[in-house]
C-alpha atoms as a PDB file:
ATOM      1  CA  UNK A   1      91.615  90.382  83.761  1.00  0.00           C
ATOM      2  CA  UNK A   2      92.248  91.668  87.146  1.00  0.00           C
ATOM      3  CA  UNK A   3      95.323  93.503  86.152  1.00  0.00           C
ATOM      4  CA  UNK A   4      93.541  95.180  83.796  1.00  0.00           C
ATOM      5  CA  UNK A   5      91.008  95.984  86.164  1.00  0.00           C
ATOM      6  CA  UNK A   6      93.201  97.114  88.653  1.00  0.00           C
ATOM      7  CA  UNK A   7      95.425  99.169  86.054  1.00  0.00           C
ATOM      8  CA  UNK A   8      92.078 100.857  84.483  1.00  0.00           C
ATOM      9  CA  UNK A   9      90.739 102.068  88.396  1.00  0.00           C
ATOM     10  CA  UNK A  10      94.142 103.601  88.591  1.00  0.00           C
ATOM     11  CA  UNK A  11      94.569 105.411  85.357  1.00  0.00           C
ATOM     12  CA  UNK A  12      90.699 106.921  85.518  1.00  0.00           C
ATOM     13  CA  UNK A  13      91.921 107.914  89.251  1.00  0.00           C
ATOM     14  CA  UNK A  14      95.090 109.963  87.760  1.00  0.00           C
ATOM     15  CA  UNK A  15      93.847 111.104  84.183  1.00  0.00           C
ATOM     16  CA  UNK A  16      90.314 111.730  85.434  1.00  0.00           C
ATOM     17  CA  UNK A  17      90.008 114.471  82.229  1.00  0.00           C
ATOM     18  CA  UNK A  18      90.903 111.673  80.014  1.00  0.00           C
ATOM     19  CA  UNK A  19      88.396 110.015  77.805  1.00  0.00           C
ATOM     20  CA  UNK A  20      87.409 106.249  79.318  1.00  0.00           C
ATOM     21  CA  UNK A  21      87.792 104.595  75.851  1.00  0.00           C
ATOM     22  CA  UNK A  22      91.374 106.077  75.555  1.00  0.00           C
ATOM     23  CA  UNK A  23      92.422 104.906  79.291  1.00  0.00           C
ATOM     24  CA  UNK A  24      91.052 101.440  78.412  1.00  0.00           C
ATOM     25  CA  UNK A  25      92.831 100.948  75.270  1.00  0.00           C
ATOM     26  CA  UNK A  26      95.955 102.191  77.064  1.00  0.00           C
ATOM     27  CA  UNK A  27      95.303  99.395  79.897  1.00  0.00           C
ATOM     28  CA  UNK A  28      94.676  96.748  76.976  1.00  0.00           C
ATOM     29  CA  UNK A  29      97.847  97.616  75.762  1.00  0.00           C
ATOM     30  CA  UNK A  30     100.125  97.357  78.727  1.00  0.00           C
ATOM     31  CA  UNK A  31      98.205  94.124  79.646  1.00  0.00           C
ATOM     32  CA  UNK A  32      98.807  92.893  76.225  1.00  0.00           C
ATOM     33  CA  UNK A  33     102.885  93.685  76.991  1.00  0.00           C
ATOM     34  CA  UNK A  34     102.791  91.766  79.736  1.00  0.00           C
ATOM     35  CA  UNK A  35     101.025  88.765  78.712  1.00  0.00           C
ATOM     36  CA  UNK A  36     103.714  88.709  75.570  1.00  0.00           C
ATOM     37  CA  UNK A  37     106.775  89.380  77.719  1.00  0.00           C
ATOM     38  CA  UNK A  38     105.832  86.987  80.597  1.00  0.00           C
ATOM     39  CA  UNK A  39     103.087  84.695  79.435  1.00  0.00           C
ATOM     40  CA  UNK A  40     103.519  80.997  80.141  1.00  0.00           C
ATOM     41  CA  UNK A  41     105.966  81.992  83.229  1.00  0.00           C
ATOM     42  CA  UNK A  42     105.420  81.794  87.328  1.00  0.00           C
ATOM     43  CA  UNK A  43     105.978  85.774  88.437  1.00  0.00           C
ATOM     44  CA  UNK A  44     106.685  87.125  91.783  1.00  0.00           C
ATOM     45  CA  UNK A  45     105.754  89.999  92.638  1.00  0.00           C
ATOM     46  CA  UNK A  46     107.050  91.619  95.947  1.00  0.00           C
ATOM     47  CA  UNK A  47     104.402  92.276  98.367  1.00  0.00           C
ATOM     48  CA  UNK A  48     107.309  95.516  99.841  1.00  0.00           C
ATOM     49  CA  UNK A  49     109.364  97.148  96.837  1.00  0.00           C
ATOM     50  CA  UNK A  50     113.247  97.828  98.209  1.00  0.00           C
ATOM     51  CA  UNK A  51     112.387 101.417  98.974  1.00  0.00           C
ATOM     52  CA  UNK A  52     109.295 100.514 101.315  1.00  0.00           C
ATOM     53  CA  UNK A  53     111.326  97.656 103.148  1.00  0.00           C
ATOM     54  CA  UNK A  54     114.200 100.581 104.016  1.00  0.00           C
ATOM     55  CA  UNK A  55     111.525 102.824 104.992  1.00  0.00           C
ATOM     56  CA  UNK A  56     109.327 100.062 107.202  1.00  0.00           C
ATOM     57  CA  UNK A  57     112.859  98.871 108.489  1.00  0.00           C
ATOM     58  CA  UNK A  58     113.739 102.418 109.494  1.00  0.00           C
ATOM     59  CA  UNK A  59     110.479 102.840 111.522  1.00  0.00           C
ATOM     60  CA  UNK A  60     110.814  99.587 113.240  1.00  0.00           C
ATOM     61  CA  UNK A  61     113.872 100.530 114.777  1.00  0.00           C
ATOM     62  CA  UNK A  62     112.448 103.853 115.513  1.00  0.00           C
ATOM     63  CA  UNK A  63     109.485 102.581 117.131  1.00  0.00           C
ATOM     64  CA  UNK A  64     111.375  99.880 119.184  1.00  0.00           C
ATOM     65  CA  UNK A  65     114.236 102.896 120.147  1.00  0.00           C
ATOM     66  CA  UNK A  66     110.936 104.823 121.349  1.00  0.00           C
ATOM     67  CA  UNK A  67     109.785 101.755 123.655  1.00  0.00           C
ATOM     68  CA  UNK A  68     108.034  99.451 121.586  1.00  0.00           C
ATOM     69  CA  UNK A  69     107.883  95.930 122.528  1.00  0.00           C
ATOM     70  CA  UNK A  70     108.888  93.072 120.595  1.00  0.00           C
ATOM     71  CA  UNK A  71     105.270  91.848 120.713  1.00  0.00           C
ATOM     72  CA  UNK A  72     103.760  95.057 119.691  1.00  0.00           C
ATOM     73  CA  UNK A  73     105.661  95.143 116.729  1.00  0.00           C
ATOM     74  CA  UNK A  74     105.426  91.857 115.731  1.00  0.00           C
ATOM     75  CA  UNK A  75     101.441  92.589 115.723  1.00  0.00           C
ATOM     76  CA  UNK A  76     102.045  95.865 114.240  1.00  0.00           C
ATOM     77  CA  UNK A  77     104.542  94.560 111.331  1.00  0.00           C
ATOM     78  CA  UNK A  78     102.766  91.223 110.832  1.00  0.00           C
ATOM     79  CA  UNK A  79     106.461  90.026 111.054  1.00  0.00           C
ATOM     80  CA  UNK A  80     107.639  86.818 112.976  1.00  0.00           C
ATOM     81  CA  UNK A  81     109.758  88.285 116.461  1.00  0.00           C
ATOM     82  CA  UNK A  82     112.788  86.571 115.028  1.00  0.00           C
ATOM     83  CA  UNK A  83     112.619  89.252 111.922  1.00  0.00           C
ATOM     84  CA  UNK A  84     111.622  91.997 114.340  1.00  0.00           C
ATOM     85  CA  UNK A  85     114.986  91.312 116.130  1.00  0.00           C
ATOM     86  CA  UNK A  86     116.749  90.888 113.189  1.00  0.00           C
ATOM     87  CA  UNK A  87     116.115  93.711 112.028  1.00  0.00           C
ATOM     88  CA  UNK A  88     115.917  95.905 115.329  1.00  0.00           C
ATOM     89  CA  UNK A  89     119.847  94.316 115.499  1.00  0.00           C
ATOM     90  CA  UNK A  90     121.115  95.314 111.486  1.00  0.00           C
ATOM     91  CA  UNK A  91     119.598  98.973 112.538  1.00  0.00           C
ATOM     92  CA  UNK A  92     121.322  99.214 115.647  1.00  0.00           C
ATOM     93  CA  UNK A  93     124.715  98.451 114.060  1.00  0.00           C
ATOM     94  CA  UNK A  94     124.205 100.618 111.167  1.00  0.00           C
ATOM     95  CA  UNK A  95     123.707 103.695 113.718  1.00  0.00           C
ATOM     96  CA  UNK A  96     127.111 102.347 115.676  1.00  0.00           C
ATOM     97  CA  UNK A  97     124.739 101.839 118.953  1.00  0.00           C
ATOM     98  CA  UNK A  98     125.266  98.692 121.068  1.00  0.00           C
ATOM     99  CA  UNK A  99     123.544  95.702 120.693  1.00  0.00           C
ATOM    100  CA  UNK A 100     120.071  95.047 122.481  1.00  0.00           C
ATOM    101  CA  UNK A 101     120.696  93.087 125.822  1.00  0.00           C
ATOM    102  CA  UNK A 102     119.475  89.560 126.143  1.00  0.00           C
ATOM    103  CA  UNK A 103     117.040  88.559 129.044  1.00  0.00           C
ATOM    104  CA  UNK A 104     118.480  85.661 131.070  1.00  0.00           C
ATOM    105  CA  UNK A 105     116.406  82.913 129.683  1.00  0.00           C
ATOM    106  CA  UNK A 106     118.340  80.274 131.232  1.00  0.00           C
ATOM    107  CA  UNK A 107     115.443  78.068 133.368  1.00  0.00           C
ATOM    108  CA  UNK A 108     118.093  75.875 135.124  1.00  0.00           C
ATOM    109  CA  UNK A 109     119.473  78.294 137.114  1.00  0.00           C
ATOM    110  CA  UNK A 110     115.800  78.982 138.945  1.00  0.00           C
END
């Protein structure tokens, strides 16, 4: 039901000149598709597509190139720090730049 739902707000949103009864049969329809085709099964549905992940990616590293912290982007992201890095690393090597320096976080030798 809340596909449908969800499905009807958008089409009324795009096809505002189009007649309600029309939109909702057209929603019934696509929600009837999907019932048949995967109906019984467990889904997943990405929260990021593959082209939103490249862009977010892209303006990770840009952020973190422009003086972002790790912490600030972690909170901005909602991503753990280890992904942050991760990430902040694969972008650095795809540009050909060096990799991000390590703080000394060796406690023995204070």
């Amino acid at each position: 039901m809340r596909l449908h739902c969800i499905l009807l707000s958008e089409l009324s949103e795009d096809f505002p000149m189009t007649p309600s009864e029309t939109l909702k049969k057209i929603a019934d329809q696509f929600v009837s598709n999907v019932c048949a085709e995967f109906g019984g099964s467990v889904a997943y549905f990405p929260i990021n597509p593959p082209e939103h992940l490249a862009r977010r990616n892209a303006e990770i590293l840009a952020a973190f190139l422009a003086g972002a912290s790790y912490p600030q982007l972690v909170k901005t992201y909602k991503l753990t720090e280890r992904r942050i890095r991760i990430l902040v690393e694969e972008g650095r090597k795809a540009e050909g730049r060096q990799p991000v320096k390590k703080a000394n976080t060796d406690r023995s030798a204070q």
